[in-house]
PDB file of N, CA and C in Angstrom:
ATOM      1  N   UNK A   1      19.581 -46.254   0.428  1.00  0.00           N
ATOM      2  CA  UNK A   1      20.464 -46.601   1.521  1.00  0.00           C
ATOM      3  C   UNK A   1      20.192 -48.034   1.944  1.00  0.00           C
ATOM      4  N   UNK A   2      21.026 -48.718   2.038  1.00  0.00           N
ATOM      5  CA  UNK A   2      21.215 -50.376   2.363  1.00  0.00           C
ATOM      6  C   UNK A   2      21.352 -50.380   3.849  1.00  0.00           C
ATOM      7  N   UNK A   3      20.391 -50.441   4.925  1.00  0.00           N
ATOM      8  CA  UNK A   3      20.483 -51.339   6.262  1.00  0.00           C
ATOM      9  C   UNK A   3      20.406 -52.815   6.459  1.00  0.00           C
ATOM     10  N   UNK A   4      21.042 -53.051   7.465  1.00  0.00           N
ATOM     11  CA  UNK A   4      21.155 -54.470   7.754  1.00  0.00           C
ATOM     12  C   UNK A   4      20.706 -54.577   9.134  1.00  0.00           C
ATOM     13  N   UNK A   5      19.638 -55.270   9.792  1.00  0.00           N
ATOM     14  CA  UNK A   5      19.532 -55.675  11.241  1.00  0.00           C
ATOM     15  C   UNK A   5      20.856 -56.399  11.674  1.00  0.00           C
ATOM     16  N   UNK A   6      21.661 -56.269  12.919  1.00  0.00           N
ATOM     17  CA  UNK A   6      22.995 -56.397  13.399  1.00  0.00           C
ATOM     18  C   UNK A   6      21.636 -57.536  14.084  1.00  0.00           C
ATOM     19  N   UNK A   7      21.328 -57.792  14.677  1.00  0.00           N
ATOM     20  CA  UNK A   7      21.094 -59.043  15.554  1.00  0.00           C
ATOM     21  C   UNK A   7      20.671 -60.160  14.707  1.00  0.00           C
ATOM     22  N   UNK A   8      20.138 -59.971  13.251  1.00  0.00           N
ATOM     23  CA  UNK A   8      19.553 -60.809  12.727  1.00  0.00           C
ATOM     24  C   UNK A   8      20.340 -61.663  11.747  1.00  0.00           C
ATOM     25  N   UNK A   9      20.624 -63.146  11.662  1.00  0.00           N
ATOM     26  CA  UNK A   9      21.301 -63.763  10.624  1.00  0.00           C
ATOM     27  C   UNK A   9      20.729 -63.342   9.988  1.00  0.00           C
ATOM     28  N   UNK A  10      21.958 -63.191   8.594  1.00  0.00           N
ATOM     29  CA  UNK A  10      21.521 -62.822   7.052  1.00  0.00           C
ATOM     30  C   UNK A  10      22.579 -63.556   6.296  1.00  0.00           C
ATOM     31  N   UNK A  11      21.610 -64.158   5.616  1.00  0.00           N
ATOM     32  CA  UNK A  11      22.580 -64.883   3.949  1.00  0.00           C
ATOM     33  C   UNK A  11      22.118 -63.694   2.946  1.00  0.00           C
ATOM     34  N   UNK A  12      23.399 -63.462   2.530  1.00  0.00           N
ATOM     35  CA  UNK A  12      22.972 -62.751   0.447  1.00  0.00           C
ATOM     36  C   UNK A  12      23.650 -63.665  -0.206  1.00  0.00           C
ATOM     37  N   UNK A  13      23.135 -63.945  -1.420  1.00  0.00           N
ATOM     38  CA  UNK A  13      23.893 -64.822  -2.215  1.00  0.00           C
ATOM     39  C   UNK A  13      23.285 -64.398  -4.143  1.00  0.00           C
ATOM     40  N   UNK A  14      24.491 -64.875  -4.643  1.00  0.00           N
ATOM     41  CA  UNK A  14      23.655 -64.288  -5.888  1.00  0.00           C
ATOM     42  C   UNK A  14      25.075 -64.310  -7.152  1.00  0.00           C
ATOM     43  N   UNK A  15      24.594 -64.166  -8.166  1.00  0.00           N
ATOM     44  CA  UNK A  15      25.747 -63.738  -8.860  1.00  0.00           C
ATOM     45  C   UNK A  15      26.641 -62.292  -8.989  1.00  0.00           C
ATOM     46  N   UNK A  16      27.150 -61.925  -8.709  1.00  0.00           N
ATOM     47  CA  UNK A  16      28.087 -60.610  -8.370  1.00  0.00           C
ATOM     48  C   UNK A  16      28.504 -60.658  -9.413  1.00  0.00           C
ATOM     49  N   UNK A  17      28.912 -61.176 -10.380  1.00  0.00           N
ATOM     50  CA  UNK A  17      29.833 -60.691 -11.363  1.00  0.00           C
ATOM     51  C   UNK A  17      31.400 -60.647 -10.876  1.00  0.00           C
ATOM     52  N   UNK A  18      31.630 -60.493  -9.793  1.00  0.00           N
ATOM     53  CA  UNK A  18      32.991 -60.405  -9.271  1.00  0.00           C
ATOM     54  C   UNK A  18      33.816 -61.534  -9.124  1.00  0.00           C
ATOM     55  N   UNK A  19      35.052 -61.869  -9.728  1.00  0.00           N
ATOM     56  CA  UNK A  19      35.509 -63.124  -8.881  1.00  0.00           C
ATOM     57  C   UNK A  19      36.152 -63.011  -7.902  1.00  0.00           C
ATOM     58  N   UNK A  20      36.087 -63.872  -7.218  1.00  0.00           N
ATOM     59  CA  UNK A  20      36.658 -63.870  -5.656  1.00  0.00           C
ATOM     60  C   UNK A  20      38.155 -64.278  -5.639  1.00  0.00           C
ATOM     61  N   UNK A  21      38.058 -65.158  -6.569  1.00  0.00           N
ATOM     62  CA  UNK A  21      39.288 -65.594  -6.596  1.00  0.00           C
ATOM     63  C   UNK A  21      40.553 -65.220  -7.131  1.00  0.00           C
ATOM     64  N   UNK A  22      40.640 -64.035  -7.784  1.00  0.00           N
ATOM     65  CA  UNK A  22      41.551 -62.930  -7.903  1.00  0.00           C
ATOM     66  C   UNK A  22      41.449 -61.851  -6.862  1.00  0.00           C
ATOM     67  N   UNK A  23      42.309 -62.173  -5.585  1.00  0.00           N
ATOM     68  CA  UNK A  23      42.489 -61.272  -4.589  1.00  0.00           C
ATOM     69  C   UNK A  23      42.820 -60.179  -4.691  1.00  0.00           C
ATOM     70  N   UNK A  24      44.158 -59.870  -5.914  1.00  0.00           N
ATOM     71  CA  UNK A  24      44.361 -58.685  -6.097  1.00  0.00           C
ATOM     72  C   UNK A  24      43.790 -57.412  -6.605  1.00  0.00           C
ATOM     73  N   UNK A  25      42.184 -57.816  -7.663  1.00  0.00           N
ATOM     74  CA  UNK A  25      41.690 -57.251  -8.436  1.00  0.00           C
ATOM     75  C   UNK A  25      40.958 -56.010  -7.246  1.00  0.00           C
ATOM     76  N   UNK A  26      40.660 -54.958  -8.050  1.00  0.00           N
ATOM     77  CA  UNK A  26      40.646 -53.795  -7.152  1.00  0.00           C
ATOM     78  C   UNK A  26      38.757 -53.765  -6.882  1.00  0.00           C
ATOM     79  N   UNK A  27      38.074 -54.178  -7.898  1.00  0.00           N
ATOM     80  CA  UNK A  27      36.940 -54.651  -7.469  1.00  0.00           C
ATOM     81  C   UNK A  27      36.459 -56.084  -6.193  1.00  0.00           C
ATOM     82  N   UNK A  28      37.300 -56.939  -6.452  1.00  0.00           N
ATOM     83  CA  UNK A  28      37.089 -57.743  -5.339  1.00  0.00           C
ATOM     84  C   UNK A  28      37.525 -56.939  -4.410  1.00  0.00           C
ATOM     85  N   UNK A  29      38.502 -56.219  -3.920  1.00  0.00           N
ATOM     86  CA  UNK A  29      39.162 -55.646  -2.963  1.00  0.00           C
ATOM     87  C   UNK A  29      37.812 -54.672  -2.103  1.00  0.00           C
ATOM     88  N   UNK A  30      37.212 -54.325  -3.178  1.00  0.00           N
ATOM     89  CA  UNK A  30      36.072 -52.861  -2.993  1.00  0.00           C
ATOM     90  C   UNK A  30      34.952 -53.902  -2.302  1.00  0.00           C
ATOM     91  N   UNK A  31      34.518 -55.022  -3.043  1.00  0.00           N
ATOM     92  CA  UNK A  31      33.126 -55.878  -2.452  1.00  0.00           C
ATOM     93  C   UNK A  31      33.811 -56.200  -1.155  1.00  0.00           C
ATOM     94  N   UNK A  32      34.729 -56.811  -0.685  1.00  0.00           N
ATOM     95  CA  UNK A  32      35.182 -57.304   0.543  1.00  0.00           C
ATOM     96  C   UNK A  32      35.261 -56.838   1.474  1.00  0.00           C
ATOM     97  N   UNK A  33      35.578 -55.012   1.350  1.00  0.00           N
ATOM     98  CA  UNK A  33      35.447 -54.068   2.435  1.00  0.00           C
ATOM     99  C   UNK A  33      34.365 -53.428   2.450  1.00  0.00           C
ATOM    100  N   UNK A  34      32.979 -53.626   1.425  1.00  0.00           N
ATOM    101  CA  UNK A  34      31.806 -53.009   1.288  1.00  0.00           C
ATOM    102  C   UNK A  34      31.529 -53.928   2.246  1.00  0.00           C
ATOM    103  N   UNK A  35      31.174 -54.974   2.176  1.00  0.00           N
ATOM    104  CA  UNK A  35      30.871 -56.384   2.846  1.00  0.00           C
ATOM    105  C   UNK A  35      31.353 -56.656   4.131  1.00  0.00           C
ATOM    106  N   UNK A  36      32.371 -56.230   4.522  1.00  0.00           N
ATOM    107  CA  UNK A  36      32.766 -55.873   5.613  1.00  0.00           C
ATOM    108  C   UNK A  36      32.236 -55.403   7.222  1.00  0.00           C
ATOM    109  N   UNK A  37      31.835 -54.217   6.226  1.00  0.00           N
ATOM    110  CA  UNK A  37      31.317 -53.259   6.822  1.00  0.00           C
ATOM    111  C   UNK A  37      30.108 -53.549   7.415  1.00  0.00           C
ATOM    112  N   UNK A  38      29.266 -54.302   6.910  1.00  0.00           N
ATOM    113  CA  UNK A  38      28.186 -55.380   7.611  1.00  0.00           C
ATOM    114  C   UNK A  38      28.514 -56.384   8.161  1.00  0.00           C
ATOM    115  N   UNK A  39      29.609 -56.449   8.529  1.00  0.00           N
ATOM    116  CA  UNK A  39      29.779 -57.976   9.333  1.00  0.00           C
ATOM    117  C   UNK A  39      29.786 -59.117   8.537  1.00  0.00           C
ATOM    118  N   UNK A  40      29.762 -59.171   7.194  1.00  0.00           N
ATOM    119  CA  UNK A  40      29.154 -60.501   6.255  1.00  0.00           C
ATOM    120  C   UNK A  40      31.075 -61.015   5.846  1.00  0.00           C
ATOM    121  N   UNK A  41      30.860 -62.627   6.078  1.00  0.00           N
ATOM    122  CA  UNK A  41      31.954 -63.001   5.618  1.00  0.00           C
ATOM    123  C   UNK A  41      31.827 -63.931   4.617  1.00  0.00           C
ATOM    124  N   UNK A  42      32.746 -63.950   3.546  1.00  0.00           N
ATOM    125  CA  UNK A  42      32.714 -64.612   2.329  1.00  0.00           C
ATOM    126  C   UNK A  42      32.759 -66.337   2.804  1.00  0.00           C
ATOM    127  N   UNK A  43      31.599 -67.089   2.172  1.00  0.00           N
ATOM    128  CA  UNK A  43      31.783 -68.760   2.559  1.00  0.00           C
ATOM    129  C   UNK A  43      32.467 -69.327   2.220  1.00  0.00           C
ATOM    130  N   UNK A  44      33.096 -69.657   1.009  1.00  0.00           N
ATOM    131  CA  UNK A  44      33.813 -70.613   0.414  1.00  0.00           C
ATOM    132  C   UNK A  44      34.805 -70.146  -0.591  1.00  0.00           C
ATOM    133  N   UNK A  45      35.663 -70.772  -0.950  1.00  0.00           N
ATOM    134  CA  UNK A  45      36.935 -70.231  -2.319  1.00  0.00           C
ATOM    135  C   UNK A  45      36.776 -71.456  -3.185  1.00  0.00           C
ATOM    136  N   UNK A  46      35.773 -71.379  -3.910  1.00  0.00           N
ATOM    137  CA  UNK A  46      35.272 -72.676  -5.159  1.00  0.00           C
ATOM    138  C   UNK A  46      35.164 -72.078  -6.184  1.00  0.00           C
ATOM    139  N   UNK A  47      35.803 -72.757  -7.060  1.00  0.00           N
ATOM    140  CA  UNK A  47      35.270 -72.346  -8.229  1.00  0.00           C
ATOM    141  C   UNK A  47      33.563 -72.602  -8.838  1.00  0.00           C
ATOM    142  N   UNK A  48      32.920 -71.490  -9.160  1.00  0.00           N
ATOM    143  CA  UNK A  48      31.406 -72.016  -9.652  1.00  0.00           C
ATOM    144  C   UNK A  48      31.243 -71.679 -11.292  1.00  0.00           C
ATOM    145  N   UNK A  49      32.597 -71.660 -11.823  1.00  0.00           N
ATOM    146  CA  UNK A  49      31.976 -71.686 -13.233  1.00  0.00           C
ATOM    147  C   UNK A  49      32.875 -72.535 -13.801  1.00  0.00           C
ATOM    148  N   UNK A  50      32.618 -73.223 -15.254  1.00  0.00           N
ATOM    149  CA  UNK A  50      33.786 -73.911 -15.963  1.00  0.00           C
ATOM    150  C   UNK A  50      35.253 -73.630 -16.447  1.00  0.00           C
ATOM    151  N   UNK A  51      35.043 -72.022 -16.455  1.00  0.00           N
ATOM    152  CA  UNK A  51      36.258 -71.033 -16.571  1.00  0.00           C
ATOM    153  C   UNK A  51      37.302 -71.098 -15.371  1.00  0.00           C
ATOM    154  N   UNK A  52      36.630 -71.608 -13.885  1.00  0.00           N
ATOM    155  CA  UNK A  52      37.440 -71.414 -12.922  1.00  0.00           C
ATOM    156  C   UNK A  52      37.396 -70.155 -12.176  1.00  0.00           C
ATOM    157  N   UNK A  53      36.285 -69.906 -12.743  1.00  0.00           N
ATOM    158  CA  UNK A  53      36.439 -68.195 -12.177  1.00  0.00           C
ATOM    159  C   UNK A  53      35.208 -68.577 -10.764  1.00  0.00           C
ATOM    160  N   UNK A  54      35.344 -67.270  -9.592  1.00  0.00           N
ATOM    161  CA  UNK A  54      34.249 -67.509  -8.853  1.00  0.00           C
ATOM    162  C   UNK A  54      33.207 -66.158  -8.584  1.00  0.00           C
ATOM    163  N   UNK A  55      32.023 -66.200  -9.100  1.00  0.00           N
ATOM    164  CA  UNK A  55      31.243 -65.366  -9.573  1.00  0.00           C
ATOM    165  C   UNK A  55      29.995 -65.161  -8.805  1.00  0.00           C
ATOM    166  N   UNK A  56      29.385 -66.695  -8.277  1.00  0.00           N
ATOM    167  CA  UNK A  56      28.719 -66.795  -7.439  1.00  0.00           C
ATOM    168  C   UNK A  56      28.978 -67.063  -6.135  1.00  0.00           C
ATOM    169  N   UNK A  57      28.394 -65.803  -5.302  1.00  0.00           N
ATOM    170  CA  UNK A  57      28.849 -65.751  -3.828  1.00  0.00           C
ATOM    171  C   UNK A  57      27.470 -66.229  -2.707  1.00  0.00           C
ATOM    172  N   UNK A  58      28.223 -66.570  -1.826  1.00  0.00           N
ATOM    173  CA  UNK A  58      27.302 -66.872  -0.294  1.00  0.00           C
ATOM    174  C   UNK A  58      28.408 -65.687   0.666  1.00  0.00           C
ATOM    175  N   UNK A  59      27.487 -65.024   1.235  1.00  0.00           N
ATOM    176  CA  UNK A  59      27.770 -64.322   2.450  1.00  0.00           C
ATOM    177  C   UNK A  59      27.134 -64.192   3.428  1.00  0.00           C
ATOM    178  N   UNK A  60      27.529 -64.409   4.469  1.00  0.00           N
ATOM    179  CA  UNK A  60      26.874 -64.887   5.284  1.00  0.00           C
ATOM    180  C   UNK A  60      27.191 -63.912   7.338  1.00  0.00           C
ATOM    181  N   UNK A  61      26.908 -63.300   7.818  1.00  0.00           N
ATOM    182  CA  UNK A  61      26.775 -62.356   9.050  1.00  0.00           C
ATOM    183  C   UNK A  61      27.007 -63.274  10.124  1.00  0.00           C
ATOM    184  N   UNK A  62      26.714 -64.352  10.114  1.00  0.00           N
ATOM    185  CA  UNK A  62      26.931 -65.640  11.525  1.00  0.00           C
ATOM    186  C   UNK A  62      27.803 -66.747  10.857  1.00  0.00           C
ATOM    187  N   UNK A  63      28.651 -67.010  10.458  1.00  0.00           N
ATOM    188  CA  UNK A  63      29.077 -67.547   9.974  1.00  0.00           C
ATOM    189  C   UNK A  63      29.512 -68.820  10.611  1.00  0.00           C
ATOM    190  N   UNK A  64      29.503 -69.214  12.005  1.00  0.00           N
ATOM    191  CA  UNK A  64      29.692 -69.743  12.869  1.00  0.00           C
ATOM    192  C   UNK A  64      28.242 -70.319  13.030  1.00  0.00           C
ATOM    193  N   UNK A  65      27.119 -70.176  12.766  1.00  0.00           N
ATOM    194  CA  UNK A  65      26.087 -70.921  12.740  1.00  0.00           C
ATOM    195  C   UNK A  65      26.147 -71.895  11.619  1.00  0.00           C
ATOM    196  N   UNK A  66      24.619 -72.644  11.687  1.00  0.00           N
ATOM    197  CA  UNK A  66      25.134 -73.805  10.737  1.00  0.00           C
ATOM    198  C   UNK A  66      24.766 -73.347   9.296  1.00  0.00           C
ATOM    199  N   UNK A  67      25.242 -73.071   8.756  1.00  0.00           N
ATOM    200  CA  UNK A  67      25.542 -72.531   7.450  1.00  0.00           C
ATOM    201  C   UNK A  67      26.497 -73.517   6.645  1.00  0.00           C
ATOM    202  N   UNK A  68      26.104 -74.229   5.591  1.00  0.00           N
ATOM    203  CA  UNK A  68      26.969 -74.366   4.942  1.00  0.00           C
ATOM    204  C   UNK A  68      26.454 -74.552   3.375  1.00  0.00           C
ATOM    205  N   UNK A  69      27.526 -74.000   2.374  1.00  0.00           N
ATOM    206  CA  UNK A  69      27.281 -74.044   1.295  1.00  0.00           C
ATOM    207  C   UNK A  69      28.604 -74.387   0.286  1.00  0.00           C
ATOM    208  N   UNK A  70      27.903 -74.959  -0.765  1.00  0.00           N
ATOM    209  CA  UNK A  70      28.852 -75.296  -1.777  1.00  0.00           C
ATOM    210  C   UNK A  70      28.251 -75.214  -3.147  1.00  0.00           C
ATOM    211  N   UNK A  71      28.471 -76.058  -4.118  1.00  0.00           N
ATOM    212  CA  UNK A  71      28.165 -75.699  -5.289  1.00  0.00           C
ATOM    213  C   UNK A  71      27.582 -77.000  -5.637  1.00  0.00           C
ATOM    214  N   UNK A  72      26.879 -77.468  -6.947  1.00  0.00           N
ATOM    215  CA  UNK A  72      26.125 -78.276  -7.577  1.00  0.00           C
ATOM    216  C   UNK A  72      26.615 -77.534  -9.049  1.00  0.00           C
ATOM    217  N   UNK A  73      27.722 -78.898  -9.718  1.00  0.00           N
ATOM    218  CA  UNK A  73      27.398 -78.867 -11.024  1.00  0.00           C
ATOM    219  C   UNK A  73      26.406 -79.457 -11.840  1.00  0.00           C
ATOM    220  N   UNK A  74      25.797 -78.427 -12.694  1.00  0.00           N
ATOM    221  CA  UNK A  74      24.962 -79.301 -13.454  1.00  0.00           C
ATOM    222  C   UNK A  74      24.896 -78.868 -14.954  1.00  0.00           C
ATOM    223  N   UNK A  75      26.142 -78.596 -15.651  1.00  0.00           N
ATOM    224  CA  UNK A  75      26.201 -78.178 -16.458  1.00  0.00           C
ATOM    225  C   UNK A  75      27.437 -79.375 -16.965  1.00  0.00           C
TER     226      UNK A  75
END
């Protein structure tokens, strides 16, 4: 079972395998309302691979704090 402290900022970040950037796909649809459900909102709509696809996520519970993230190519 996955808890989350509600008072405490939390970043997850990581590769998901999922892209974000196909809204319609029924797996992004599923992470977004899993994710949800903790309060965590998706950071950015970038592409992080050469394909264009977006795979690697930042999520973030305060999102309104100073948080910010982007990407570094180095490939």
């Amino acid at each position: 079972m996955f808890t989350l402290p509600q008072s405490c900022p939390t970043i997850v970040l990581g590769d998901f395998n999922v892209n974000m950037l196909e809204n319609k796909n029924k797996n992004t649809q599923n992470l977004i309302q899993f994710m949800s459900q903790y309060k965590m909102v998706f950071q950015f709509q970038q592409s992080t691979t050469i394909c264009g696809s977006q795979l690697d996520h930042v999520w973030c519970n305060a999102p309104n704090s100073q948080c910010l993230s982007g990407t570094i190519k180095a490939y």
